[in-house]
N, C-alpha and C. Protein backbone atom coordinates (compact mmCIF):
# COMPACT_ATOMS: atom_id res chain seq x y z
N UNK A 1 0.83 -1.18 0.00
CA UNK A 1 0.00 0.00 0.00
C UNK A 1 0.87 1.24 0.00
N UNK A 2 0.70 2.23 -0.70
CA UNK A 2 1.20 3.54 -0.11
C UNK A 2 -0.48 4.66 -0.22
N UNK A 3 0.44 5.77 0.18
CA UNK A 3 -0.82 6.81 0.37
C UNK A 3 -0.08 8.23 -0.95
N UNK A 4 -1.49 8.76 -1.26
CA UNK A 4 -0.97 9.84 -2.36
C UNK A 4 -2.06 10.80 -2.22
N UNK A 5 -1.56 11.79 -2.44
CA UNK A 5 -2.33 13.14 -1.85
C UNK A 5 -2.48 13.70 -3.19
N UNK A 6 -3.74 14.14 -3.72
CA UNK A 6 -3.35 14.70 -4.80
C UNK A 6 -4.24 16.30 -4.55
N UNK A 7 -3.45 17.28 -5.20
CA UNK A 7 -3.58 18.49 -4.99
C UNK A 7 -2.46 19.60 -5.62
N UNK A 8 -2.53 20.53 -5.66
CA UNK A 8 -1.57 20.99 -6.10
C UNK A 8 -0.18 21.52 -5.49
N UNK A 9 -0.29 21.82 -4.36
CA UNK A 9 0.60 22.01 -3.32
C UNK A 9 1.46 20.36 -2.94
N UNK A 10 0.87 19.21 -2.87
CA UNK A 10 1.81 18.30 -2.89
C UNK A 10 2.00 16.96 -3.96
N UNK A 11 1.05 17.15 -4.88
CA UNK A 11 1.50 16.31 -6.15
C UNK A 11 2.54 17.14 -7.10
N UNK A 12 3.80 16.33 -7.28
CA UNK A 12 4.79 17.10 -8.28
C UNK A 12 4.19 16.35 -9.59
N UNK A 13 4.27 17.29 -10.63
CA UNK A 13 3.54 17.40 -11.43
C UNK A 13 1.84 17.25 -11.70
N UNK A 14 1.48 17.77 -10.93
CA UNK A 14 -0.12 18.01 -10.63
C UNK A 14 -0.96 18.08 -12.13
N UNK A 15 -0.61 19.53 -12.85
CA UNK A 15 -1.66 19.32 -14.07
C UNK A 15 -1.20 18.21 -14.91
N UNK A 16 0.11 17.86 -14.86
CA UNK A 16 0.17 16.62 -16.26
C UNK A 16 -0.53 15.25 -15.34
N UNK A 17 -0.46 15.19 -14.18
CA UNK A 17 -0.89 13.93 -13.71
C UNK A 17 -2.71 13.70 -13.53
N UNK A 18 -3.01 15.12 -13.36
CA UNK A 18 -4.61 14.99 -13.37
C UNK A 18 -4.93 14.98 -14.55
N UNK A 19 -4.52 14.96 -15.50
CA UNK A 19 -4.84 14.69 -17.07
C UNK A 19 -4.52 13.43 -17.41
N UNK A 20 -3.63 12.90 -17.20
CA UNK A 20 -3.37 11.29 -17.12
C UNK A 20 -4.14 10.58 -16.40
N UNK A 21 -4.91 10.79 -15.32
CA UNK A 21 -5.76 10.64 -14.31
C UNK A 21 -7.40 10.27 -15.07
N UNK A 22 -7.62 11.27 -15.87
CA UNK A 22 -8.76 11.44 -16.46
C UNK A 22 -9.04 10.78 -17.75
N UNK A 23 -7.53 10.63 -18.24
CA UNK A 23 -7.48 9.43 -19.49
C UNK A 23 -8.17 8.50 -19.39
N UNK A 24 -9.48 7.90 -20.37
CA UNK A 24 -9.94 6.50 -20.09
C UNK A 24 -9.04 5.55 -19.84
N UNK A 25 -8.49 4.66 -19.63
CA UNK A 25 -7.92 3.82 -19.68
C UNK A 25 -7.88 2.33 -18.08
N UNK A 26 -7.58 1.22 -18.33
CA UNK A 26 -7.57 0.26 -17.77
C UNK A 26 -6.09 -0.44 -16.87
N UNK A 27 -6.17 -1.06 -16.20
CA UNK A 27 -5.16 -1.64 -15.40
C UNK A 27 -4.91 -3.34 -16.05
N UNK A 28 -3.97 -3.94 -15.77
CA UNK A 28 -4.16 -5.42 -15.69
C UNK A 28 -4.20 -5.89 -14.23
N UNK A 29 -4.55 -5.05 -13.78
CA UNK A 29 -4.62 -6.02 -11.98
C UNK A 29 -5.99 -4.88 -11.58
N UNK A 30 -6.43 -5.22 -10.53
CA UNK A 30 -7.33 -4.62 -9.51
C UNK A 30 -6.65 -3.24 -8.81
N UNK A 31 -8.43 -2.16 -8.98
CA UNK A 31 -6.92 -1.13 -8.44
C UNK A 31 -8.27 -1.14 -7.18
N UNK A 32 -7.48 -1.04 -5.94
CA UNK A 32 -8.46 -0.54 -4.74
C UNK A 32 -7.90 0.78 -4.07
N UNK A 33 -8.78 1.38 -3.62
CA UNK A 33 -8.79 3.14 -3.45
C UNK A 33 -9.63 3.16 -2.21
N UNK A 34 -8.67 3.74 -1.33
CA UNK A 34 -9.78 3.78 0.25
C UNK A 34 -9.31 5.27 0.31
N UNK A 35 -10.62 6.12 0.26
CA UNK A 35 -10.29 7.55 0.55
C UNK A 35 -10.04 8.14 1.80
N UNK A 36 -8.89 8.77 2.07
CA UNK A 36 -8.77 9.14 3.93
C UNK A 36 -8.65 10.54 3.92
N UNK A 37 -9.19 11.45 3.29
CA UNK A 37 -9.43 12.58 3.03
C UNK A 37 -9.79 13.36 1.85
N UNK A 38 -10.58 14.43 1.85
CA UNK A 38 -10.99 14.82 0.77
C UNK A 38 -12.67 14.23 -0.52
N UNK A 39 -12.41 14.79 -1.64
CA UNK A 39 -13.32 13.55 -2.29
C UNK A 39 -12.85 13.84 -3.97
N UNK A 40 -13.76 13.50 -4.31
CA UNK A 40 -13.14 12.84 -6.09
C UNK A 40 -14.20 12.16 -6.72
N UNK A 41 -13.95 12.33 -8.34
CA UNK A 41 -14.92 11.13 -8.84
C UNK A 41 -14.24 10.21 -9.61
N UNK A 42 -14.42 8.57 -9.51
CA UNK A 42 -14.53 8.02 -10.47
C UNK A 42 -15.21 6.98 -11.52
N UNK A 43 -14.99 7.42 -12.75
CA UNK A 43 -16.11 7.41 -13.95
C UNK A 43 -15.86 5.94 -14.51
N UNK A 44 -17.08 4.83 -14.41
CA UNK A 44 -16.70 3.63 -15.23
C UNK A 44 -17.75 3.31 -16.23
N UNK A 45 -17.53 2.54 -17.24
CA UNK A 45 -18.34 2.20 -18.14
C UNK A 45 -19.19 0.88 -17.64
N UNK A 46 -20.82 1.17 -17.92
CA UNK A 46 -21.35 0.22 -17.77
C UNK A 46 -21.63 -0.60 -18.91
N UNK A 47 -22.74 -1.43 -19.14
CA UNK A 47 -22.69 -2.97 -20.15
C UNK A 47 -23.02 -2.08 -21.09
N UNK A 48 -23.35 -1.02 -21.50
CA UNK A 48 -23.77 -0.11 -22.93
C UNK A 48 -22.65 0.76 -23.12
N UNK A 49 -21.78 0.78 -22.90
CA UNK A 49 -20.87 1.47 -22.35
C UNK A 49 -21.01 3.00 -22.43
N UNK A 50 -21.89 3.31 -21.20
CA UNK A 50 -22.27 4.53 -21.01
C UNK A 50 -21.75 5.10 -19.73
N UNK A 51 -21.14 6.27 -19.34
CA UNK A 51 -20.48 6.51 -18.47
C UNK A 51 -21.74 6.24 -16.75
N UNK A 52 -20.73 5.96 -16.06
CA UNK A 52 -21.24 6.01 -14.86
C UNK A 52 -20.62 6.96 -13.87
N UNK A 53 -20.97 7.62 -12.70
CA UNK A 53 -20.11 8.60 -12.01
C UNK A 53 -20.41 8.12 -10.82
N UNK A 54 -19.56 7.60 -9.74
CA UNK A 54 -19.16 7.52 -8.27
C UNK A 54 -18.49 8.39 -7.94
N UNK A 55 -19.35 9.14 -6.44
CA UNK A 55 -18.66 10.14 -5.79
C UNK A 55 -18.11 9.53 -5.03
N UNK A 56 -16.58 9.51 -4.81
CA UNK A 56 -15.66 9.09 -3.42
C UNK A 56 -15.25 10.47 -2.41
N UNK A 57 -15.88 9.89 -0.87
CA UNK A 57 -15.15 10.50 -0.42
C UNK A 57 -14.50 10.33 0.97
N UNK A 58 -14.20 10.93 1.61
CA UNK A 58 -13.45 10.36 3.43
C UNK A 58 -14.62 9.10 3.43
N UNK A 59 -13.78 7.96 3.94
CA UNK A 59 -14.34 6.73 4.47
C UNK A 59 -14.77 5.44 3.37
N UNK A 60 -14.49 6.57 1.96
CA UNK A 60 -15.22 5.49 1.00
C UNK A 60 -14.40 4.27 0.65
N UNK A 61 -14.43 3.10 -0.22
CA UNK A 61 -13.65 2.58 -0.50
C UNK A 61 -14.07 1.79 -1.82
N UNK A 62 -12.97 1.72 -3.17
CA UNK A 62 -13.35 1.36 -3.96
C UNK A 62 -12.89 -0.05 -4.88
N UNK A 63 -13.01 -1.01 -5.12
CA UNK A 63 -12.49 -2.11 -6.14
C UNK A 63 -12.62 -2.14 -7.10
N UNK A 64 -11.91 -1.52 -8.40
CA UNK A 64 -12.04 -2.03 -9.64
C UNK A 64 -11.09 -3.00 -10.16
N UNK A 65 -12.41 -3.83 -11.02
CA UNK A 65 -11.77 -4.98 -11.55
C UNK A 65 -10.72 -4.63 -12.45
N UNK A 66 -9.35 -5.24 -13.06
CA UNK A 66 -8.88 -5.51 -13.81
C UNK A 66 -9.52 -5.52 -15.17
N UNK A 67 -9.16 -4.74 -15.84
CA UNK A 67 -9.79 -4.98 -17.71
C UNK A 67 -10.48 -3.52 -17.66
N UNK A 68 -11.34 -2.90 -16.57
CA UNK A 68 -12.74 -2.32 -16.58
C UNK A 68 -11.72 -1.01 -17.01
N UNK A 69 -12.36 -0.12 -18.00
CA UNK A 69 -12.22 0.92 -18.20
C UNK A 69 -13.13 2.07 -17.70
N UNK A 70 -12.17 3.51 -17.17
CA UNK A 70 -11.98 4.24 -15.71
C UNK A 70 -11.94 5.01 -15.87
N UNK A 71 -11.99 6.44 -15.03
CA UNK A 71 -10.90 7.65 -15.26
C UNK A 71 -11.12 7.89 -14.08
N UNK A 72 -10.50 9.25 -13.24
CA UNK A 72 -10.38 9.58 -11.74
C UNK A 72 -10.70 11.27 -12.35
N UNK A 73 -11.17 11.87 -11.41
CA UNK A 73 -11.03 13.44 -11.39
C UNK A 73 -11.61 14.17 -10.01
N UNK A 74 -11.12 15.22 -9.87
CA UNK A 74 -10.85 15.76 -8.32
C UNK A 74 -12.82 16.51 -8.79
N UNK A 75 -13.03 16.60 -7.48
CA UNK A 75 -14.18 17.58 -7.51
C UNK A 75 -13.72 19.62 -7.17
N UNK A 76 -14.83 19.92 -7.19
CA UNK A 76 -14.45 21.21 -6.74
C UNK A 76 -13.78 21.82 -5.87
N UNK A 77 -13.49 20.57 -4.62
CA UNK A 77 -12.47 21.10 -3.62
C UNK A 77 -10.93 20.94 -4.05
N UNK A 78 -10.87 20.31 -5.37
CA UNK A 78 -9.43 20.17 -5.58
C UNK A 78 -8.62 19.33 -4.78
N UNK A 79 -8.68 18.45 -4.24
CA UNK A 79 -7.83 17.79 -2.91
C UNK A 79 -9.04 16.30 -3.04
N UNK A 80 -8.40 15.42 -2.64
CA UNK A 80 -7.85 13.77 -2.20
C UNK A 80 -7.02 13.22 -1.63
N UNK A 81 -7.05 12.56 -0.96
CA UNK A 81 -6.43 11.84 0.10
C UNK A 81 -6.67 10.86 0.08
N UNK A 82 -5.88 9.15 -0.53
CA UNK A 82 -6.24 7.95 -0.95
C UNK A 82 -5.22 7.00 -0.53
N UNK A 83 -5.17 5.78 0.21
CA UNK A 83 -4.73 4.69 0.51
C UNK A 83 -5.13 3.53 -0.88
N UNK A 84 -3.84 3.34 -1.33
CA UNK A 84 -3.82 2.64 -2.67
C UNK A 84 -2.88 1.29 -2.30
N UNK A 85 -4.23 0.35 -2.43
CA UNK A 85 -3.84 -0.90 -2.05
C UNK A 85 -3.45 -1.99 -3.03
N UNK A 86 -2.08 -3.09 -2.57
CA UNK A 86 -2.15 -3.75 -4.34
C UNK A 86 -2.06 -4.96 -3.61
N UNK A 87 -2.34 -6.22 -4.17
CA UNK A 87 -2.30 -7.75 -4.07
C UNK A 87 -0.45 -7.88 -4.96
N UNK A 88 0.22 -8.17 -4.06
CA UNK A 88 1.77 -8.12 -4.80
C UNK A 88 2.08 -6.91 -4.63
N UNK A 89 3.10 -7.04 -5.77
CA UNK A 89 3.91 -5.41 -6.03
C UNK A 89 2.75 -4.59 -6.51
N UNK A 90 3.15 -3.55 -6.09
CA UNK A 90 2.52 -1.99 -7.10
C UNK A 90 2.97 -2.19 -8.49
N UNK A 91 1.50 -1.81 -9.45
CA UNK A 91 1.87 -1.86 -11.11
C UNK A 91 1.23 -0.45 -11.14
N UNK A 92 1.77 0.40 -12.02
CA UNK A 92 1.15 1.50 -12.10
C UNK A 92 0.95 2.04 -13.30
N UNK A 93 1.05 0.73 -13.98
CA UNK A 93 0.67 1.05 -16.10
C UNK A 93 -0.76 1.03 -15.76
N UNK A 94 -0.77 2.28 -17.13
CA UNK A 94 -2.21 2.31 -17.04
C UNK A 94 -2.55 2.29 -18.56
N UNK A 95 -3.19 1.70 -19.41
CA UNK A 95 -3.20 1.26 -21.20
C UNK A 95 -4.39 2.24 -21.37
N UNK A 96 -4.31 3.36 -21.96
CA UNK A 96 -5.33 3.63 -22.77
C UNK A 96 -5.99 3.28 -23.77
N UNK A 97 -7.44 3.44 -23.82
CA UNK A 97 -8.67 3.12 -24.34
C UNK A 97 -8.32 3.55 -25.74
N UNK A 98 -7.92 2.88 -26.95
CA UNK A 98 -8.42 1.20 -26.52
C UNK A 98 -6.67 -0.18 -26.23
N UNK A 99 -7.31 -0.58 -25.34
CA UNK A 99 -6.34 -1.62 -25.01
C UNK A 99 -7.19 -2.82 -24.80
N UNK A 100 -8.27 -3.02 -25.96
CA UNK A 100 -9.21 -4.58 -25.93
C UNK A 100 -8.73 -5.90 -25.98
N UNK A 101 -7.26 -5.71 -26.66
CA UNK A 101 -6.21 -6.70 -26.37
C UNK A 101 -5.74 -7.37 -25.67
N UNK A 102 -5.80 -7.22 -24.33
CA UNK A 102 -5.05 -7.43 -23.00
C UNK A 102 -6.45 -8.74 -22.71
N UNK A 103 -5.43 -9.62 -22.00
CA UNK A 103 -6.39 -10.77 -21.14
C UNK A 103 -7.07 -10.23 -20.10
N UNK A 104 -6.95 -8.90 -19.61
CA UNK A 104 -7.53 -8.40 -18.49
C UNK A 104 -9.13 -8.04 -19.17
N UNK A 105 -8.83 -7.29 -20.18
CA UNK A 105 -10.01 -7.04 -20.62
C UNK A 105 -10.86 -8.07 -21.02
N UNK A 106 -10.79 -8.63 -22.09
CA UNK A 106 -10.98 -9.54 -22.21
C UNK A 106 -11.79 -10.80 -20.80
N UNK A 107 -11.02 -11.07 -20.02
CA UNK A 107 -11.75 -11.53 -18.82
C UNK A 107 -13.31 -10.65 -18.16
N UNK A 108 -12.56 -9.24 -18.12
CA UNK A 108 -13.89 -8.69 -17.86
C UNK A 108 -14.97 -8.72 -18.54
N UNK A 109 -14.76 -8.30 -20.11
CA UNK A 109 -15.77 -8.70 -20.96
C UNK A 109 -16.67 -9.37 -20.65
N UNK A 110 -16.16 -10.95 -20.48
CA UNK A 110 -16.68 -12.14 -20.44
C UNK A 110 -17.28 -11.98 -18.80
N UNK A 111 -16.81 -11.60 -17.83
CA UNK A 111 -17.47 -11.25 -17.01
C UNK A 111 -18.87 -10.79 -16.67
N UNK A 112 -18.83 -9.40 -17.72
CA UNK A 112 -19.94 -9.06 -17.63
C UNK A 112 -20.61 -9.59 -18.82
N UNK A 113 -20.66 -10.68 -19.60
CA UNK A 113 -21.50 -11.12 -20.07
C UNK A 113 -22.46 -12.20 -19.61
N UNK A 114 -21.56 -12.88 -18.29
CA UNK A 114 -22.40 -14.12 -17.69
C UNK A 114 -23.11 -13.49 -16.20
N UNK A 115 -23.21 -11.84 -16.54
CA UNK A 115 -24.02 -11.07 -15.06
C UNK A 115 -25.02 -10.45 -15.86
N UNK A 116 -25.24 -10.55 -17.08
CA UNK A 116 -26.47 -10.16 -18.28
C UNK A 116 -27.69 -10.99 -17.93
């Protein structure tokens, strides 16, 4: 696990990283997000692939699957505060949309086809 503050006063490189942040794009592992300050949104595609919006904030906690395509963005207070948890090492590639290629995706796919 580590912890990451994002804001502008202590993320180095703040605007290039909240733009990378907001990039659609997917993981090959599970990303989990326990918020310990602040709040944020993040945006996933459902089975039409139409955006969805979760507000995170102090206390929340989140699991996305592997494959699922994402983005993160700060709300109006500008500030987050997140405990970023990994199963193994930390991976911190993130494949932009489209990366349909990957077995991650792929798994999810098929995922959400046998929850139809």
């Amino acid at each position: 696990m580590d912890i990451i503050t994002i804001c502008k006063d202590k993320l180095p490189n703040y605007e290039e990283k909240i733009k990378m942040f907001y990039e659609e794009h997917l993981h090959l592992d599970d990303e989990i997000r326990y918020i310990l300050d602040g709040s944020g949104y993040f945006d996933v595609r459902d089975k039409e692939d139409k955006w969805i919006r979760i507000f995170m904030e102090k206390g929340d906690m989140i699991t996305l699957p592997a494959g699922i395509y994402h983005r993160f963005t700060l709300d109006e207070k500008n500030y987050v505060k997140a405990m970023r948890l990994f199963v193994g090492e930390p991976v911190w590639t993130a494949y932009n949309r489209p990366a349909d290629h990957f077995d991650a995706r792929d798994q999810y796919v098929k995922f959400l086809a046998q929850t139809a």
